[in-house]
N, C-alpha and C. Protein backbone atom coordinates (compact mmCIF):
# COMPACT_ATOMS: atom_id res chain seq x y z
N UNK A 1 -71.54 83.40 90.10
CA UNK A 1 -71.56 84.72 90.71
C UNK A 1 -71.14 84.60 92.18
N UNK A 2 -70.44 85.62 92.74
CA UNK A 2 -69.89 85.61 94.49
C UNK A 2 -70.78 86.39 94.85
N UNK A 3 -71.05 85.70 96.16
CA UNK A 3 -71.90 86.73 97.44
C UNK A 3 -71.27 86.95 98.07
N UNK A 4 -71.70 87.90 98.06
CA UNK A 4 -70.77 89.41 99.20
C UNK A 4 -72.07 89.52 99.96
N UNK A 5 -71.56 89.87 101.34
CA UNK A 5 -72.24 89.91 103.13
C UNK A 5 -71.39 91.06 103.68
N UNK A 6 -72.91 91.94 103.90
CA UNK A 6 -72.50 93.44 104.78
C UNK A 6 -73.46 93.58 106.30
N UNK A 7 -72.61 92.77 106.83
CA UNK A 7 -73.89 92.60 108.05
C UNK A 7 -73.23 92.79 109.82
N UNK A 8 -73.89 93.99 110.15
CA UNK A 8 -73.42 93.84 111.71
C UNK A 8 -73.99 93.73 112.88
N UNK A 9 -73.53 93.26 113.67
CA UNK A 9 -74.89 93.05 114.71
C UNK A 9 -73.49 93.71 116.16
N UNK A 10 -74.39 94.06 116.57
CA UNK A 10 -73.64 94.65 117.79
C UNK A 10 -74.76 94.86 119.34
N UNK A 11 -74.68 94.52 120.55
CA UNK A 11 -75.22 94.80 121.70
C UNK A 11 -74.34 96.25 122.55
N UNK A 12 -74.70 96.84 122.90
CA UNK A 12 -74.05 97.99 123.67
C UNK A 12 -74.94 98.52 124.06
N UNK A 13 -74.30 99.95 124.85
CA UNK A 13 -75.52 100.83 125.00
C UNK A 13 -75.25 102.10 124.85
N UNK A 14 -76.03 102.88 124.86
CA UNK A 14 -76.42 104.21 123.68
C UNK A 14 -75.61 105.38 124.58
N UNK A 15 -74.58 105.51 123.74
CA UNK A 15 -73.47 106.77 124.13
C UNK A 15 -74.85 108.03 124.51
N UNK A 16 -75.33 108.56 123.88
CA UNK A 16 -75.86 109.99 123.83
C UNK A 16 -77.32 109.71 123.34
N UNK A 17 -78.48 110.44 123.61
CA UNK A 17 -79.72 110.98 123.18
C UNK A 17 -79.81 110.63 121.61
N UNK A 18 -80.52 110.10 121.38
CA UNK A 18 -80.68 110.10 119.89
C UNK A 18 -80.74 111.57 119.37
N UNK A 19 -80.27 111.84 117.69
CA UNK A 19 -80.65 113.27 117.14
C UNK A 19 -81.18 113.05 115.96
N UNK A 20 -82.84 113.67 116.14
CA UNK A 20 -83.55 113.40 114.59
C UNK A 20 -83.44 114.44 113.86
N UNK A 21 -83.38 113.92 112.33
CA UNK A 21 -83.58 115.57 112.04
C UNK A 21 -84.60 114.87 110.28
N UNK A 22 -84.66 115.76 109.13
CA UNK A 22 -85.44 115.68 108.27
C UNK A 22 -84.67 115.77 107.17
N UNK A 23 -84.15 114.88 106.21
CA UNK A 23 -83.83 115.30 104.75
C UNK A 23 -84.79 116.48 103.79
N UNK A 24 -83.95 117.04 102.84
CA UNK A 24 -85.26 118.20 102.24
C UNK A 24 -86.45 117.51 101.99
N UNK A 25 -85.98 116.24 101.56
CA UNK A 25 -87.87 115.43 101.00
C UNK A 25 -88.43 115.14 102.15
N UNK A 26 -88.08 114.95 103.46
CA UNK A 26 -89.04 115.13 104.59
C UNK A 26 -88.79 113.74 104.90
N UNK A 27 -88.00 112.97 104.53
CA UNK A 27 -87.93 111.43 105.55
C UNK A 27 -86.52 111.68 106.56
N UNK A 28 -87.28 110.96 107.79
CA UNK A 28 -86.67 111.17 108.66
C UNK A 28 -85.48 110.53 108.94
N UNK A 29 -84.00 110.55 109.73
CA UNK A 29 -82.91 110.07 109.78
C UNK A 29 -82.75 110.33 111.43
N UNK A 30 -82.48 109.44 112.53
CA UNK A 30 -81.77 109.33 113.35
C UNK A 30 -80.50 109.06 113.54
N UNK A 31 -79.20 109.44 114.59
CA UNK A 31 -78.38 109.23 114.74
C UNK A 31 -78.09 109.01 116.25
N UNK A 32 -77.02 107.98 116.87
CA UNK A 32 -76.84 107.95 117.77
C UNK A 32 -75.19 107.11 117.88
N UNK A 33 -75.02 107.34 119.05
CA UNK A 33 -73.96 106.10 119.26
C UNK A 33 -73.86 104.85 120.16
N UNK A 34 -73.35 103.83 120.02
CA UNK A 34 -73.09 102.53 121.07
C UNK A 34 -71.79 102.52 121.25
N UNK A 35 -72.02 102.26 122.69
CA UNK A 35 -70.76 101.64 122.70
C UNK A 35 -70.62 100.23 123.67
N UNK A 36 -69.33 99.08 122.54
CA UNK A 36 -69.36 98.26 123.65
C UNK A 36 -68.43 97.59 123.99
N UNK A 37 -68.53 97.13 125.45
CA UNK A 37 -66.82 97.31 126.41
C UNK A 37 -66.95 95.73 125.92
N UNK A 38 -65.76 95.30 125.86
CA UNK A 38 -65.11 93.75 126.12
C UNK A 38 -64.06 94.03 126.97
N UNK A 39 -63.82 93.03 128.14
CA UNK A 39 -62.99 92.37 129.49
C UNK A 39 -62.26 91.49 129.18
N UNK A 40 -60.89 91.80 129.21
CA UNK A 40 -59.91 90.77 129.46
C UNK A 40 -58.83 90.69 130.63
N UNK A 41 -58.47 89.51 131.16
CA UNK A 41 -57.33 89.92 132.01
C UNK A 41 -55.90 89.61 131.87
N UNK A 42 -55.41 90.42 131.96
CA UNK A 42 -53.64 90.53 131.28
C UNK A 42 -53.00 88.96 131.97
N UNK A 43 -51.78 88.74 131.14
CA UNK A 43 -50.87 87.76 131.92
C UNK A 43 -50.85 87.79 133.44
N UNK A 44 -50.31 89.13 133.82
CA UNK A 44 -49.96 89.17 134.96
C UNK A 44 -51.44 88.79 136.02
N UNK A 45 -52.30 88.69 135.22
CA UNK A 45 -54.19 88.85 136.62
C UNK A 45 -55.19 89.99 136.37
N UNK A 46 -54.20 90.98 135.69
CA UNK A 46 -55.02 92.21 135.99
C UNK A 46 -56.23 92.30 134.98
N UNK A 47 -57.31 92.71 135.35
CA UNK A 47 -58.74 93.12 134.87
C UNK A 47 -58.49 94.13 134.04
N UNK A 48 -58.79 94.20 132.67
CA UNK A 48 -58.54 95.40 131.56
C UNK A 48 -60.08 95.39 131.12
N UNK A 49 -60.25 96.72 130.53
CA UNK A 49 -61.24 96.87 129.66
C UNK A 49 -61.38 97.82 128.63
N UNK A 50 -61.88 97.79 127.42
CA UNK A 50 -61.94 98.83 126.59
C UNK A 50 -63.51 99.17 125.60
N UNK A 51 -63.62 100.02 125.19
CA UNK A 51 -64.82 100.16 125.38
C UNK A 51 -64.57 100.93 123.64
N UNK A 52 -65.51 100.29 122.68
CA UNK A 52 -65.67 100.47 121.16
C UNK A 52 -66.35 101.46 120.68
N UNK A 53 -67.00 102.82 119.92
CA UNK A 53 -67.64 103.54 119.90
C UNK A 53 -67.85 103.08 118.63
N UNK A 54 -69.64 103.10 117.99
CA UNK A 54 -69.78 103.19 116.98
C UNK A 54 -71.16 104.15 116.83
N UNK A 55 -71.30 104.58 115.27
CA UNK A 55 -71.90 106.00 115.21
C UNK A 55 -73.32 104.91 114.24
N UNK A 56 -74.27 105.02 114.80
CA UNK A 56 -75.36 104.32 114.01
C UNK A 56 -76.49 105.24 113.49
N UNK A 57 -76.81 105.51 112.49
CA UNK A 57 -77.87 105.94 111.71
C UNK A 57 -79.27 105.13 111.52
N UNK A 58 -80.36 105.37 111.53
CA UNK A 58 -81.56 104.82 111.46
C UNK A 58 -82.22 105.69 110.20
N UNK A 59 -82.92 105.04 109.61
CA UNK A 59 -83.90 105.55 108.50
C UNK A 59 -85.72 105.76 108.71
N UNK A 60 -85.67 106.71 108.20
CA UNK A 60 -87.73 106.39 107.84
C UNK A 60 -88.52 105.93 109.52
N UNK A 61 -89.10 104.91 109.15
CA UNK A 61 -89.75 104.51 110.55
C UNK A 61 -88.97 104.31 111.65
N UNK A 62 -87.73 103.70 111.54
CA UNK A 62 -86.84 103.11 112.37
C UNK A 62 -86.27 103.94 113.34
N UNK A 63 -85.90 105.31 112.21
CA UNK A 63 -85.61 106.56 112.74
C UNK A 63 -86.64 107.31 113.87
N UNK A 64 -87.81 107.09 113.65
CA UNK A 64 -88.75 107.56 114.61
C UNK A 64 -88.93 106.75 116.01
N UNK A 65 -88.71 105.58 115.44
CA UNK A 65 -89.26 104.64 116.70
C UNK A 65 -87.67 104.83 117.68
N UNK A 66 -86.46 104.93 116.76
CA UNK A 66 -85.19 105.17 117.71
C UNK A 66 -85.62 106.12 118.72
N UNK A 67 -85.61 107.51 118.13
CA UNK A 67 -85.69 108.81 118.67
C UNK A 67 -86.52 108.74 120.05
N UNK A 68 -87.27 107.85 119.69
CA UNK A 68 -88.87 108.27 121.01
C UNK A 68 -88.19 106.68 121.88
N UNK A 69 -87.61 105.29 121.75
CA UNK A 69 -87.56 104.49 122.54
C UNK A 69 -86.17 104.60 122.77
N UNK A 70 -85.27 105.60 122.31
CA UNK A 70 -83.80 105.17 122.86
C UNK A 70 -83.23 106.05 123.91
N UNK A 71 -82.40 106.38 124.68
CA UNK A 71 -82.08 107.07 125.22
C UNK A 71 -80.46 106.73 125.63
N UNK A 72 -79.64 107.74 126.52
CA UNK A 72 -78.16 107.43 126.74
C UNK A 72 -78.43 106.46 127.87
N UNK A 73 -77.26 105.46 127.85
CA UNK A 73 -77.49 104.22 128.66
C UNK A 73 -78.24 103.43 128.64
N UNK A 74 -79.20 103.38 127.45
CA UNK A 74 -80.02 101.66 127.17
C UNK A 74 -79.69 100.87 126.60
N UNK A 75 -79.65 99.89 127.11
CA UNK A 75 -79.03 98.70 126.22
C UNK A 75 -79.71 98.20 125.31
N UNK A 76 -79.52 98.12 123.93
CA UNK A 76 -79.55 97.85 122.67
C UNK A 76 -79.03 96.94 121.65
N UNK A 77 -79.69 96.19 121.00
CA UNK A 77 -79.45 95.55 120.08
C UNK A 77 -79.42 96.33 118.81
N UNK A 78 -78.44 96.20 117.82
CA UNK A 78 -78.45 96.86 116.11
C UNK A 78 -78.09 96.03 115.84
N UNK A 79 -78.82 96.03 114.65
CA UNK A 79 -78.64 94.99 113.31
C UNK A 79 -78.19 95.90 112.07
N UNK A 80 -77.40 95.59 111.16
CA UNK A 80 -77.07 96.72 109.61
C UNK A 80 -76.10 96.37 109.02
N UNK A 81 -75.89 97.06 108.66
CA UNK A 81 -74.54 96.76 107.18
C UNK A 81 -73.87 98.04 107.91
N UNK A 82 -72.79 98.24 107.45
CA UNK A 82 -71.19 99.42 107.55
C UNK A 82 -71.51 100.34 106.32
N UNK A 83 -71.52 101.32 106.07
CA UNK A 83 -71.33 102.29 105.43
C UNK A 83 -70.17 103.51 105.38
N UNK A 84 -69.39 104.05 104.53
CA UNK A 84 -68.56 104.30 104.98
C UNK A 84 -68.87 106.09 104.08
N UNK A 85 -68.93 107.16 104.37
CA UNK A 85 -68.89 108.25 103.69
C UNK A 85 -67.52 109.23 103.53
N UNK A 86 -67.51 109.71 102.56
CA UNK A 86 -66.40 110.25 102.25
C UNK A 86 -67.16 111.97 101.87
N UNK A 87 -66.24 113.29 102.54
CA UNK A 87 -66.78 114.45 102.05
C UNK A 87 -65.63 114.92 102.09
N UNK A 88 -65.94 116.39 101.23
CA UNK A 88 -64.70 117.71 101.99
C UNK A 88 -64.83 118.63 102.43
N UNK A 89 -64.45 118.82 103.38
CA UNK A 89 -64.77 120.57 103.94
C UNK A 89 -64.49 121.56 103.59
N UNK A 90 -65.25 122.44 103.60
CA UNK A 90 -64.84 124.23 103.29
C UNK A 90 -63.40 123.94 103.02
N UNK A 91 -62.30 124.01 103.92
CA UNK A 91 -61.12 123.86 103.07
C UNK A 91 -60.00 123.34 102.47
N UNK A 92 -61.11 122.32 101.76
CA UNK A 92 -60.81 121.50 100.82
C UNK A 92 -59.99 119.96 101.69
N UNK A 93 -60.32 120.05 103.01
CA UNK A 93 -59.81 118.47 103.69
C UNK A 93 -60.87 117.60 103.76
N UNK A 94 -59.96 116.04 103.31
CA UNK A 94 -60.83 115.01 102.97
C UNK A 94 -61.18 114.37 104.28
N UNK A 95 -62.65 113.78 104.59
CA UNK A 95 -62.92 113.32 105.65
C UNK A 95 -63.62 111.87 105.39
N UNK A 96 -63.64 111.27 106.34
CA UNK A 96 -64.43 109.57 105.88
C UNK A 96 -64.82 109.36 107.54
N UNK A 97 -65.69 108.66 107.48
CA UNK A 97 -66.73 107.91 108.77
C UNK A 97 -67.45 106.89 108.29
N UNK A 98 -66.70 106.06 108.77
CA UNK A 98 -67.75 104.58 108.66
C UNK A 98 -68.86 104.42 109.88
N UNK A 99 -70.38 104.23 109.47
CA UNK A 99 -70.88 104.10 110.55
C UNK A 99 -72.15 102.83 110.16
N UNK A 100 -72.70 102.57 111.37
CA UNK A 100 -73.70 101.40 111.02
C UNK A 100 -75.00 101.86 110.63
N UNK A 101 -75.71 101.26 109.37
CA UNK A 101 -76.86 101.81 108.76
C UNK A 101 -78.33 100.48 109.53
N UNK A 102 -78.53 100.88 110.42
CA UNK A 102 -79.36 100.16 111.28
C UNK A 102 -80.42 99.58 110.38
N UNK A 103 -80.89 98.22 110.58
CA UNK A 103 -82.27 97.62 109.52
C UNK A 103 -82.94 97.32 110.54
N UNK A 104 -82.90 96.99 112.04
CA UNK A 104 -83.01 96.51 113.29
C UNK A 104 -82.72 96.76 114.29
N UNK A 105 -83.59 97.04 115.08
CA UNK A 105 -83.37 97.43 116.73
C UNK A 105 -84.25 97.06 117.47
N UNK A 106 -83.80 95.88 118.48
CA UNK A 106 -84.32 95.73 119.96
C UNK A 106 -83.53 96.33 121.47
N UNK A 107 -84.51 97.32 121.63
CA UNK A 107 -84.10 97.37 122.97
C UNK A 107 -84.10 96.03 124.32
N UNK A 108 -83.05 96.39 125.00
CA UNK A 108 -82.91 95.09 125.41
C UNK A 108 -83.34 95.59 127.06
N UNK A 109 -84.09 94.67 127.88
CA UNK A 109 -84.58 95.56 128.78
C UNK A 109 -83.75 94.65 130.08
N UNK A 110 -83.56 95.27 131.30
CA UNK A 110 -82.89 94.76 132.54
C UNK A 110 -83.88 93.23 132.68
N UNK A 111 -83.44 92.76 133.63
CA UNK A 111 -83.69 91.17 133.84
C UNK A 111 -85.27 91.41 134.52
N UNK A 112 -85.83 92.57 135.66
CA UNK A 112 -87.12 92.40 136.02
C UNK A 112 -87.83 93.14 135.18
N UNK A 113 -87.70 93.05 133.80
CA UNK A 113 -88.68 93.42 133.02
C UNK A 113 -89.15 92.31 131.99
N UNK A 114 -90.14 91.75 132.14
CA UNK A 114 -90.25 90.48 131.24
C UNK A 114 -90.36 90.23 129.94
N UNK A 115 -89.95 91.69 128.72
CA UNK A 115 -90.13 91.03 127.63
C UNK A 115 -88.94 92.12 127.07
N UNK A 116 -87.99 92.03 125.38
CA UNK A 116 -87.68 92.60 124.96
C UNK A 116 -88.91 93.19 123.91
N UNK A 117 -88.63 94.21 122.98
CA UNK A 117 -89.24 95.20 122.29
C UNK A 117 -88.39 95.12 120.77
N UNK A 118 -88.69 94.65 119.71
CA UNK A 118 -88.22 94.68 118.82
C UNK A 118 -88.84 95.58 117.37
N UNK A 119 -87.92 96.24 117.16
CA UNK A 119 -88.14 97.44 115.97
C UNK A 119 -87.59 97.16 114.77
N UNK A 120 -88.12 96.70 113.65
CA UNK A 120 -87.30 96.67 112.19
C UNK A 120 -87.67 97.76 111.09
N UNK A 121 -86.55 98.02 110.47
CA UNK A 121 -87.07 98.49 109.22
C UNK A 121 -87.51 97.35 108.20
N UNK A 122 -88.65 97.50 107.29
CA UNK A 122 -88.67 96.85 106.59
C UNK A 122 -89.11 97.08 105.16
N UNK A 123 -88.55 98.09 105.01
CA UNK A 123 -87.98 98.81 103.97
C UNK A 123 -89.44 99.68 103.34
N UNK A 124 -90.72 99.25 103.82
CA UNK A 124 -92.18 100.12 103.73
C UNK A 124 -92.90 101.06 105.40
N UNK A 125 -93.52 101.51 104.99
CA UNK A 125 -94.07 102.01 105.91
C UNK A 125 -94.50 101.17 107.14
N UNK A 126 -94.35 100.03 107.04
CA UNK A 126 -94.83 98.79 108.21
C UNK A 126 -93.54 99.00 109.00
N UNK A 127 -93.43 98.57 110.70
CA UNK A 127 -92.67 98.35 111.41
C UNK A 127 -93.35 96.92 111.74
N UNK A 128 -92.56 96.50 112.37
CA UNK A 128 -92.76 94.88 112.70
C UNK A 128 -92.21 94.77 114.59
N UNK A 129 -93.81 94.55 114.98
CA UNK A 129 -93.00 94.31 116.30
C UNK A 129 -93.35 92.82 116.94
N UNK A 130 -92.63 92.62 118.14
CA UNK A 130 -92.99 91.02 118.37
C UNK A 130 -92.66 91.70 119.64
């Protein structure tokens, strides 16, 4: 049998406010974005940079603990797999968004703060912190 690996890990920091909201059965879903720059400098010397946007979803507990510890501009650790959705709109155009389905999140805190904060899903009602 082949193993197949859906796994992403990414550091950035949080485009926008987290947004919670409620599926009809009442479990909760966060959304937010990261983004993160990599630096290179061209042949000629010059300093470039570009900066990656990705759209991350949180589930259940994970989703709660996002909402209340994340905010725009904190730097963040995600852990997840890629998911990719496909819909159509009212008239009838096809749309797709791949985004990251978070299992893990540590906020990552500036250098005079002495500890990081780590958040997992773990797939029950338990969060796991260290």
């Amino acid at each position: 049998m082949t193993r197949c690996l859906n796994k992403v890990l990414i550091i950035g920091r949080v485009g926008r406010d987290p947004e919670m909201r409620y599926t009809p059965s009442g479990r909760p879903v966060t959304t937010f974005s990261v983004g993160t720059t990599r630096s290179w400098n061209t042949s000629d010397g010059e300093r470039r940079s570009e900066t990656e946007w990705f759209n991350v979803v949180a589930w259940s507990n994970l989703a709660e603990i996002c909402k209340q510890h994340l905010g725009k501009d904190r730097l963040v650790y995600i852990e997840g797999r890629l998911q990719t959705r496909h819909w159509e709109d009212q008239e009838g155009n096809k749309h797709s968004a791949t985004e990251i389905v978070a299992n893990e999140m540590i906020l990552l805190e500036d250098r005079r703060e002495a500890s990081t904060t780590e958040f997992e899903d773990s797939g029950s009602d338990e969060v796991l912190f260290s």
